[in-house]
C-alpha atoms as a PDB file:
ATOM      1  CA  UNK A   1     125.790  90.810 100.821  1.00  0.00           C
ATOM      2  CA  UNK A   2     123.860  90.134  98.077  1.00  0.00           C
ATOM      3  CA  UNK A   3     120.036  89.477  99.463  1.00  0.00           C
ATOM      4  CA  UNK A   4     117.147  88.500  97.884  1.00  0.00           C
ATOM      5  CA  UNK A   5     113.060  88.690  99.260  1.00  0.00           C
ATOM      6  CA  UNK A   6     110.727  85.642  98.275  1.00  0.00           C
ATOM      7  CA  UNK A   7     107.508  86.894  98.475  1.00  0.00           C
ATOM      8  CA  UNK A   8     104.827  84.076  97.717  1.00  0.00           C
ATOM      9  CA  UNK A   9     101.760  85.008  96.752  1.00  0.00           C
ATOM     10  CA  UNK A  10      98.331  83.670  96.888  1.00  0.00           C
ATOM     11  CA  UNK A  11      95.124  85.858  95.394  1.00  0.00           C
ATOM     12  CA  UNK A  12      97.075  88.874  97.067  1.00  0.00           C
ATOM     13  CA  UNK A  13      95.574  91.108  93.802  1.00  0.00           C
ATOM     14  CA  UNK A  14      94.790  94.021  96.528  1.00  0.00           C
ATOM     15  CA  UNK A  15      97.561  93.986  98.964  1.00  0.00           C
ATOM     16  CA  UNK A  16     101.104  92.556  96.309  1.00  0.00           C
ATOM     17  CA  UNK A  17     101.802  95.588  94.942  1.00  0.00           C
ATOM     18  CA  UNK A  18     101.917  97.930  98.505  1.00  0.00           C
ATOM     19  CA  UNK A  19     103.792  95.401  99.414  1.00  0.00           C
ATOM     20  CA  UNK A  20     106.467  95.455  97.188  1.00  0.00           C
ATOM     21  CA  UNK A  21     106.471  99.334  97.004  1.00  0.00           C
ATOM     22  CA  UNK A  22     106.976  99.692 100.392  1.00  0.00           C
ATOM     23  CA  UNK A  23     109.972  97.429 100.496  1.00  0.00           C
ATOM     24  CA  UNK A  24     111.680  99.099  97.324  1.00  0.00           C
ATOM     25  CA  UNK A  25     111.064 102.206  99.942  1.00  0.00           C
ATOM     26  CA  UNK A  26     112.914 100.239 103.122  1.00  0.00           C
ATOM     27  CA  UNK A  27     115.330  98.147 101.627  1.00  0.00           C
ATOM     28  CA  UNK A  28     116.683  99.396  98.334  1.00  0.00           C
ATOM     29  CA  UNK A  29     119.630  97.471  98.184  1.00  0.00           C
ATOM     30  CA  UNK A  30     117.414  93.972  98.215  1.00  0.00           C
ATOM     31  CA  UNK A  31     116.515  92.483  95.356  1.00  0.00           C
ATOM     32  CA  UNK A  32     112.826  90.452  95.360  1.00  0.00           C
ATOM     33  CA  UNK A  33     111.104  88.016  93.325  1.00  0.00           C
ATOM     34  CA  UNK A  34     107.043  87.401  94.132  1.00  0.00           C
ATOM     35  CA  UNK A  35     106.693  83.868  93.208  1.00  0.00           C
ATOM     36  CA  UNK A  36     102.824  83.762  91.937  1.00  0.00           C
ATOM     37  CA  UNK A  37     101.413  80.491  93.455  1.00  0.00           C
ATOM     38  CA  UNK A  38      98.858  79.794  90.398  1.00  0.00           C
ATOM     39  CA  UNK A  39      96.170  82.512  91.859  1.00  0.00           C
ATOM     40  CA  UNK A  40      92.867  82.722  90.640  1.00  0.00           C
ATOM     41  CA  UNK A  41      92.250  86.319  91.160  1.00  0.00           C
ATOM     42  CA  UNK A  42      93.839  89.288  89.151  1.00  0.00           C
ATOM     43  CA  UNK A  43      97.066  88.416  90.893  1.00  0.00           C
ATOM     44  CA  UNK A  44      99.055  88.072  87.847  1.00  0.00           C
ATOM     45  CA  UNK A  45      97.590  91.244  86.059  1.00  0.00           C
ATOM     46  CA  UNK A  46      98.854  93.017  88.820  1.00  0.00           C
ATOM     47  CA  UNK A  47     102.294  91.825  88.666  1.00  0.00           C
ATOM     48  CA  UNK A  48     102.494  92.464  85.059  1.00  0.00           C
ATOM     49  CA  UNK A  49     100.934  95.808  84.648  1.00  0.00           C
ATOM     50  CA  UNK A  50     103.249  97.181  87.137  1.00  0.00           C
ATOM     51  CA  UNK A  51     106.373  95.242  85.915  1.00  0.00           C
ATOM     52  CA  UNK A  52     106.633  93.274  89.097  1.00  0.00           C
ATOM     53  CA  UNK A  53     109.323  90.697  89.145  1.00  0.00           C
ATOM     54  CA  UNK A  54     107.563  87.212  89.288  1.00  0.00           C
ATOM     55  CA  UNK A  55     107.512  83.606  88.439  1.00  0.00           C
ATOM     56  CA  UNK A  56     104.113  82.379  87.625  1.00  0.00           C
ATOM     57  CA  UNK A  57     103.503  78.648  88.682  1.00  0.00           C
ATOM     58  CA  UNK A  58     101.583  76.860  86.663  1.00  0.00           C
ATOM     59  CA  UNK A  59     100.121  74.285  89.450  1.00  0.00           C
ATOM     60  CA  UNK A  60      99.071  75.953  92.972  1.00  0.00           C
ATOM     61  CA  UNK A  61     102.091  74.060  95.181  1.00  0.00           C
ATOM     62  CA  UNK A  62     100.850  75.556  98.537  1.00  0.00           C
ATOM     63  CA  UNK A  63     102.877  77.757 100.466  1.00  0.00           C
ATOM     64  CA  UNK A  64     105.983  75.536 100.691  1.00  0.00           C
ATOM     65  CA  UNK A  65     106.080  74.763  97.440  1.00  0.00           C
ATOM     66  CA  UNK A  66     106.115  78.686  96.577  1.00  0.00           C
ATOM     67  CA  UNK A  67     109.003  79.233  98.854  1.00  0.00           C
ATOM     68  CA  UNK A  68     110.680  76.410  97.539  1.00  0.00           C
ATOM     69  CA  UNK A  69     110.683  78.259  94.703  1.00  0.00           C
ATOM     70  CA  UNK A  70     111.867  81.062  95.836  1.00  0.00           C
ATOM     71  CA  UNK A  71     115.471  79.132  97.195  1.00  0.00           C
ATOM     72  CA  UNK A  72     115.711  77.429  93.901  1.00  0.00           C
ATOM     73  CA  UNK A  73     115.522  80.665  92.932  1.00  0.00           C
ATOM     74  CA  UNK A  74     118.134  82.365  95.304  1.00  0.00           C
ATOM     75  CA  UNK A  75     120.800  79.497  94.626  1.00  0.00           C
ATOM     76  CA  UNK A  76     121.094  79.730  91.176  1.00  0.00           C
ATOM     77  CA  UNK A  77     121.266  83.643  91.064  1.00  0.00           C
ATOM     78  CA  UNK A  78     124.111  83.134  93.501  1.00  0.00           C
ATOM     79  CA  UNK A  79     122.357  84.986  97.030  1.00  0.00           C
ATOM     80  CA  UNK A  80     124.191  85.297 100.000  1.00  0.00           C
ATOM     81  CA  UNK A  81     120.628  86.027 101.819  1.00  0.00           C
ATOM     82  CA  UNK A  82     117.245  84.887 101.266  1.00  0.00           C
ATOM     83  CA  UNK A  83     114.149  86.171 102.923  1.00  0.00           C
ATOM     84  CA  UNK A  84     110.533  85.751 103.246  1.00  0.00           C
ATOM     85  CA  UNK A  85     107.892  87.996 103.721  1.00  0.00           C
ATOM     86  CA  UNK A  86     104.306  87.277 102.967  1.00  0.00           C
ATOM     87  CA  UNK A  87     102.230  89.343 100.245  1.00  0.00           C
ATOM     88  CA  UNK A  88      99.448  89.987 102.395  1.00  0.00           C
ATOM     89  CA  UNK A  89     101.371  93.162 104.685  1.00  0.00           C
ATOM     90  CA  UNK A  90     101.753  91.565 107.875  1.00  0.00           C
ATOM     91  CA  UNK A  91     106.113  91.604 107.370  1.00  0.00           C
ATOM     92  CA  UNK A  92     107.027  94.880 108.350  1.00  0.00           C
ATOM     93  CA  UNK A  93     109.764  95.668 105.689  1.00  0.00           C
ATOM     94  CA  UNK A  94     111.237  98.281 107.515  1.00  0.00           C
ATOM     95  CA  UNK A  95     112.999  95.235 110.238  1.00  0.00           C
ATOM     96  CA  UNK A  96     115.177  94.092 106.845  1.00  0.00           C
ATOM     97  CA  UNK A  97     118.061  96.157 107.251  1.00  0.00           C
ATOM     98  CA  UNK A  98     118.187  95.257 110.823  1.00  0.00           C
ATOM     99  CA  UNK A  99     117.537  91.578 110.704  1.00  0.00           C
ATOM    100  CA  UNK A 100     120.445  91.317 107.928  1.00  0.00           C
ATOM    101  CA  UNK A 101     122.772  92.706 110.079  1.00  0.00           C
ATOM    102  CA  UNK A 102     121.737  90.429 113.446  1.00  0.00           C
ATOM    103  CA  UNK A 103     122.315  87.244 110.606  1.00  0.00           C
ATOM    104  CA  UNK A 104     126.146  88.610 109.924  1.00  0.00           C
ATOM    105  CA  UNK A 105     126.830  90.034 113.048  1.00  0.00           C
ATOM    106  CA  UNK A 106     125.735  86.490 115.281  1.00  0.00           C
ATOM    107  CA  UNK A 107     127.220  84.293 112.271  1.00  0.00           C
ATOM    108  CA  UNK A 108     123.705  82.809 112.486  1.00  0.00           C
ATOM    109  CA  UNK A 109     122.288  80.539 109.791  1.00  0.00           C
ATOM    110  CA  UNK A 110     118.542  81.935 110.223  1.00  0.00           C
ATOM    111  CA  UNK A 111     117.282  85.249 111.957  1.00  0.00           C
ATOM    112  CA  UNK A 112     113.579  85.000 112.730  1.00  0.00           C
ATOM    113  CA  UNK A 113     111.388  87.811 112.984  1.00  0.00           C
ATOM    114  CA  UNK A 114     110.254  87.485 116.219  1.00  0.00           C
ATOM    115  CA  UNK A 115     106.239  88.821 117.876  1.00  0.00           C
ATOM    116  CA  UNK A 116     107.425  87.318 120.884  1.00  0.00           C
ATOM    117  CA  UNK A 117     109.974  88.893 121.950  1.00  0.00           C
ATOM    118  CA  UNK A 118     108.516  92.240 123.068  1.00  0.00           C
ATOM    119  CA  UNK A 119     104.888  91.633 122.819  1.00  0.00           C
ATOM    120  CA  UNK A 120     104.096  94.833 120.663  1.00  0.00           C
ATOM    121  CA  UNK A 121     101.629  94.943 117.394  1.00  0.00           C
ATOM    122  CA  UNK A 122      99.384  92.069 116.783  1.00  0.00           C
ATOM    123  CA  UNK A 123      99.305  88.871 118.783  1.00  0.00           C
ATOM    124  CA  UNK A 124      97.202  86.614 116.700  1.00  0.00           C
ATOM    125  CA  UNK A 125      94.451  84.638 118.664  1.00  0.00           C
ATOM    126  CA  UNK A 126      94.499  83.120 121.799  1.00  0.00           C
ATOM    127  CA  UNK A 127      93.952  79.578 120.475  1.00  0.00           C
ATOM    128  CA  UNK A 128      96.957  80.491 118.068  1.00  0.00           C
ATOM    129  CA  UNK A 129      99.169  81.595 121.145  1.00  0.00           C
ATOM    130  CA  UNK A 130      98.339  77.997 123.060  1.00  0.00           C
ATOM    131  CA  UNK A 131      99.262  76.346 119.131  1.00  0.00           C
ATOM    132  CA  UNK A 132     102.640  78.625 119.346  1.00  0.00           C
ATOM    133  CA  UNK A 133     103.524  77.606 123.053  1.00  0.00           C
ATOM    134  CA  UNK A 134     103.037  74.067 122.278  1.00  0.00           C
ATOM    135  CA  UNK A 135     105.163  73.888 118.933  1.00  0.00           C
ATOM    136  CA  UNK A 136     107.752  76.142 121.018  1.00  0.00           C
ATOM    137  CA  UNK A 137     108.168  73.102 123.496  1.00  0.00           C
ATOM    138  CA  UNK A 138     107.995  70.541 120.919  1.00  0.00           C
ATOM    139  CA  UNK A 139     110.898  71.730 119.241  1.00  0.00           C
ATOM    140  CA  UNK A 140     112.914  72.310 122.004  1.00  0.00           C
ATOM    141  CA  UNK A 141     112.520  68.962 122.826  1.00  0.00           C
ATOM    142  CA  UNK A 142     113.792  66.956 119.724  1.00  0.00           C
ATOM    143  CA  UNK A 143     116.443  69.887 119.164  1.00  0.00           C
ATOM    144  CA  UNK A 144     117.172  71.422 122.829  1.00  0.00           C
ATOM    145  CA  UNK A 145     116.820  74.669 121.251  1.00  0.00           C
ATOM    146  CA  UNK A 146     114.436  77.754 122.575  1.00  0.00           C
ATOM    147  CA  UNK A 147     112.272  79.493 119.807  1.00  0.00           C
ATOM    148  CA  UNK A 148     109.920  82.025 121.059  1.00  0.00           C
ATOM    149  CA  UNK A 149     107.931  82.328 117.630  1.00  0.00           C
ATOM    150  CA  UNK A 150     108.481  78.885 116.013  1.00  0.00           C
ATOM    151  CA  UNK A 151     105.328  79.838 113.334  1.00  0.00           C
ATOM    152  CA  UNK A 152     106.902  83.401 112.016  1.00  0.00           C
ATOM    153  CA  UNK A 153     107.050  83.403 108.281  1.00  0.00           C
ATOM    154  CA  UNK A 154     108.988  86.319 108.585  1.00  0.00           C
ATOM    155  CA  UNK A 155     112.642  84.169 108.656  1.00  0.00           C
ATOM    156  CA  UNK A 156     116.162  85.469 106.545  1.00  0.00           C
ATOM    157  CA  UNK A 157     118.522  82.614 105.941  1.00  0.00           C
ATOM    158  CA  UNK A 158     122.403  82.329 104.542  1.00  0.00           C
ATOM    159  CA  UNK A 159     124.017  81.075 102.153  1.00  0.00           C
ATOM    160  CA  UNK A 160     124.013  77.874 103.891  1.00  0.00           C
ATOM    161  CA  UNK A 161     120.374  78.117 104.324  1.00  0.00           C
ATOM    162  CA  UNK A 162     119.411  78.830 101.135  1.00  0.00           C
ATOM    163  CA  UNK A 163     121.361  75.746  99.995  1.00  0.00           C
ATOM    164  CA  UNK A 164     119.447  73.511 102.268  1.00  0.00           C
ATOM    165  CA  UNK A 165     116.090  74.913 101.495  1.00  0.00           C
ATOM    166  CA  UNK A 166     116.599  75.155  97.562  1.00  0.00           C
ATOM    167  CA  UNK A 167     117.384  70.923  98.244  1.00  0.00           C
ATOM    168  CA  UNK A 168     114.408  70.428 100.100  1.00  0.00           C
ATOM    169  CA  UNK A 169     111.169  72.474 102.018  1.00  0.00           C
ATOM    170  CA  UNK A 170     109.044  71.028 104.007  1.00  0.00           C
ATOM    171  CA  UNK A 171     105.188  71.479 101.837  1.00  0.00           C
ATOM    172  CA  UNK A 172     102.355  72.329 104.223  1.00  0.00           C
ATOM    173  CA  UNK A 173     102.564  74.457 107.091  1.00  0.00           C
ATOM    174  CA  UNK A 174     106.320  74.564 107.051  1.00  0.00           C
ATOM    175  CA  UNK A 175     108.158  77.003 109.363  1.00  0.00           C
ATOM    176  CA  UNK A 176     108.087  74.874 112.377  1.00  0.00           C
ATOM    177  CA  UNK A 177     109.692  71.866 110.675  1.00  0.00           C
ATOM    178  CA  UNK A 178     111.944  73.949 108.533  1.00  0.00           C
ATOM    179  CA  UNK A 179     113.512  75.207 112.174  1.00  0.00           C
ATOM    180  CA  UNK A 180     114.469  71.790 112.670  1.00  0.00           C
ATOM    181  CA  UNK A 181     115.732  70.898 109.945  1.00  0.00           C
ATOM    182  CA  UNK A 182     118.231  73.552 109.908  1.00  0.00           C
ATOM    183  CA  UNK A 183     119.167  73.128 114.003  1.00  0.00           C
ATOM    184  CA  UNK A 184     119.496  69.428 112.938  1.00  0.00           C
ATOM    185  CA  UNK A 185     122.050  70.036 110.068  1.00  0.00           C
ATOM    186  CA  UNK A 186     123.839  72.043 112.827  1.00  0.00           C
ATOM    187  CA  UNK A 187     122.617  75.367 111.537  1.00  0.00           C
ATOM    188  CA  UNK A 188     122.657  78.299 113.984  1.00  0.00           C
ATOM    189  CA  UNK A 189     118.993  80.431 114.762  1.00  0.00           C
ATOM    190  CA  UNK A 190     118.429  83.805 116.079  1.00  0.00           C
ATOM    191  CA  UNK A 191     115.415  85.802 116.734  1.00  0.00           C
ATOM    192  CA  UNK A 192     114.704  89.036 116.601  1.00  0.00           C
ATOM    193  CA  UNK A 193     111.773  91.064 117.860  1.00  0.00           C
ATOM    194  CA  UNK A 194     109.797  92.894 115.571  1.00  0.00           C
ATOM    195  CA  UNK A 195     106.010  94.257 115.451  1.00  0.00           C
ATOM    196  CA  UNK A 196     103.643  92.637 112.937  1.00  0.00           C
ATOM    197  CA  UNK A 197     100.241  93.853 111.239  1.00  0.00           C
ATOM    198  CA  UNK A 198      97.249  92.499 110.939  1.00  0.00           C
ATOM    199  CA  UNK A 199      97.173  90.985 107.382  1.00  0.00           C
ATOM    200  CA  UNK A 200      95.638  94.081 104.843  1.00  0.00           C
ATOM    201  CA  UNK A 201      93.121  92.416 102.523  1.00  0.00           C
ATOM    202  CA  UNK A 202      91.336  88.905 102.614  1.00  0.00           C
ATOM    203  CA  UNK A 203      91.536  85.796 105.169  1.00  0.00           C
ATOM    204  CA  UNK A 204      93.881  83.245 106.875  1.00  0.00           C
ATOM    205  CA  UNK A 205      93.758  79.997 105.244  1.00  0.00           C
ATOM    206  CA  UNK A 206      93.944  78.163 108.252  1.00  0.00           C
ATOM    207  CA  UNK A 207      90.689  77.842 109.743  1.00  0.00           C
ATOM    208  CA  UNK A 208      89.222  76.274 113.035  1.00  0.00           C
ATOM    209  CA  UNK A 209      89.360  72.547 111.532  1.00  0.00           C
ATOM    210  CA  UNK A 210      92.644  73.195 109.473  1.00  0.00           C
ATOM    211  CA  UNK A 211      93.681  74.213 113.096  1.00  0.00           C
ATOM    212  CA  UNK A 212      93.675  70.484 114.316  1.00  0.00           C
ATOM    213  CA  UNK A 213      95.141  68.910 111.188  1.00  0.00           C
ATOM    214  CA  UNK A 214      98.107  71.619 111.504  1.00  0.00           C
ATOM    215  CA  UNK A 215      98.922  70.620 114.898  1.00  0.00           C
ATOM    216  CA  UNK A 216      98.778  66.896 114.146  1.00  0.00           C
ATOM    217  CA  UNK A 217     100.712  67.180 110.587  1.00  0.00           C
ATOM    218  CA  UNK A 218     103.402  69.640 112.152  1.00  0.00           C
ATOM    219  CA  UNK A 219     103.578  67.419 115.029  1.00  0.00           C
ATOM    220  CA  UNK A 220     104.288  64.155 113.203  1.00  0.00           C
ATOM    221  CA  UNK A 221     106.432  66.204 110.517  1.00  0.00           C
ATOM    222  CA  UNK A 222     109.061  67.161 113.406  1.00  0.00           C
ATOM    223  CA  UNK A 223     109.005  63.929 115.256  1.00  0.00           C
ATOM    224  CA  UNK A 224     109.609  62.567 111.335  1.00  0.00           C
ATOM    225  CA  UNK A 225     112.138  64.774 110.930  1.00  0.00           C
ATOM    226  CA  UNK A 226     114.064  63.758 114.222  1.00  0.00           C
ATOM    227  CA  UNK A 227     114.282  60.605 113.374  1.00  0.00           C
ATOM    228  CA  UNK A 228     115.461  61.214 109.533  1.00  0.00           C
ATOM    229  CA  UNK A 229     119.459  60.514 109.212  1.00  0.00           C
ATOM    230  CA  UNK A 230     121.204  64.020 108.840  1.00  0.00           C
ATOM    231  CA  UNK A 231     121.870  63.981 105.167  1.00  0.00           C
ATOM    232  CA  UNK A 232     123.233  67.668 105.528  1.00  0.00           C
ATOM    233  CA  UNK A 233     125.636  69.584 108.197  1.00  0.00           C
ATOM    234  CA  UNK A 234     126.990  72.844 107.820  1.00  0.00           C
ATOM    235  CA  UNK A 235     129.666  73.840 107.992  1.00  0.00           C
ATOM    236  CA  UNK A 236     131.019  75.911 111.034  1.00  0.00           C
END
């Protein structure tokens, strides 16, 4: 297959370029693109004195918008896999070769890198494990489907995927509601367990406040999103 990593990046100056060294190192045979999300730190200097691929936005667009991007990206280029790993080091690289083939061996649509599978390597808060239980349920609801880590932004998509995405991505907080958007177009999900690290240099965006708006957003977004006609279904 021909695969491609989106890597958006926000002020990662410090922790971008380890990040794409060590994945050269674990997955030679994917291409990448960091898609530079307008930082304001030394981001950009970084990615150009060491002859990082990158597309420079001229307007922060926010997480989704980055990995928006990164599908428009992927479809024109002509991938047959796209996946995401953040710039901050928490995506073990070294899972790629093995979460590529779990997405052609199942025939799945997306393979999500799972913490919550086996319960190794960081956990994330406690108040961010009652946030992931709830979201879990919530989507199971409107889509009857199971997913154990429904807020990894560790997630490898197909051709069919990348199609979808490239069309439209859901802006703020968007892995939950980009799960159900794909199990609603009849797309196929897998997870698969792997062990995450604590992020290497700065601070989660989403503080205690942002916590309550995330919930409520995510939470109308899916119920949204349920009720949306299906403009898309793959095909089988």
């Amino acid at each position: 297959m021909k695969k491609l990593v989106i890597i958006p990046a926000y002020n990662e100056e410090k922790s971008i370029l380890g990040v794409v060294r060590k994945l050269q190192q674990d997955a030679p045979d994917f291409d990448y693109i960091v898609i530079n999300d307008c930082s304001r730190d030394n981001t950009e200097q970084v990615l150009d004195t060491n002859q990082i691929n990158h597309v420079t936005l001229p307007v922060n667009l926010g997480i989704g918008g980055a990995v928006h991007t990164g599908y428009i990206y992927a479809m024109r280029k002509g991938y047959d896999c796209a996946v995401q790993i953040d710039g901050d080091g928490q995506h073990d690289t070294a899972y790629l070769q093995e979460m590529a083939a779990e997405l052609e061996k199942t025939g799945a649509d997306m393979v999500i890198g799972s913490r919550f599978i086996t319960y190794e390597g960081f956990q994330t808060s406690f108040m961010r494990r009652v946030g992931k239980t709830y979201l879990s349920g919530l989507i199971r609801l409107v889509t009857g489907e199971k997913i154990s880590d429904p807020t990894s932004g560790y997630r490898m998509v197909n051709r069919q995927g990348i199609r979808l995405f490239a069309g439209d991505y859901p802006r703020d907080y968007p892995e939950p509601e980009s799960i159900v958007t794909l199990l609603r177009a009849g797309g196929k999900v897998k997870e698969y367990p792997v062990i995450m690290k604590k992020r290497e240099e700065g601070v989660s965006s989403i503080g205690p406040w942002k916590a309550v708006y995330y919930m409520v957003k995510v939470t109308l977004a899916i119920i949204i999103e349920k009720m949306r006609p299906r403009t898309v279904r793959f095909e089988k």
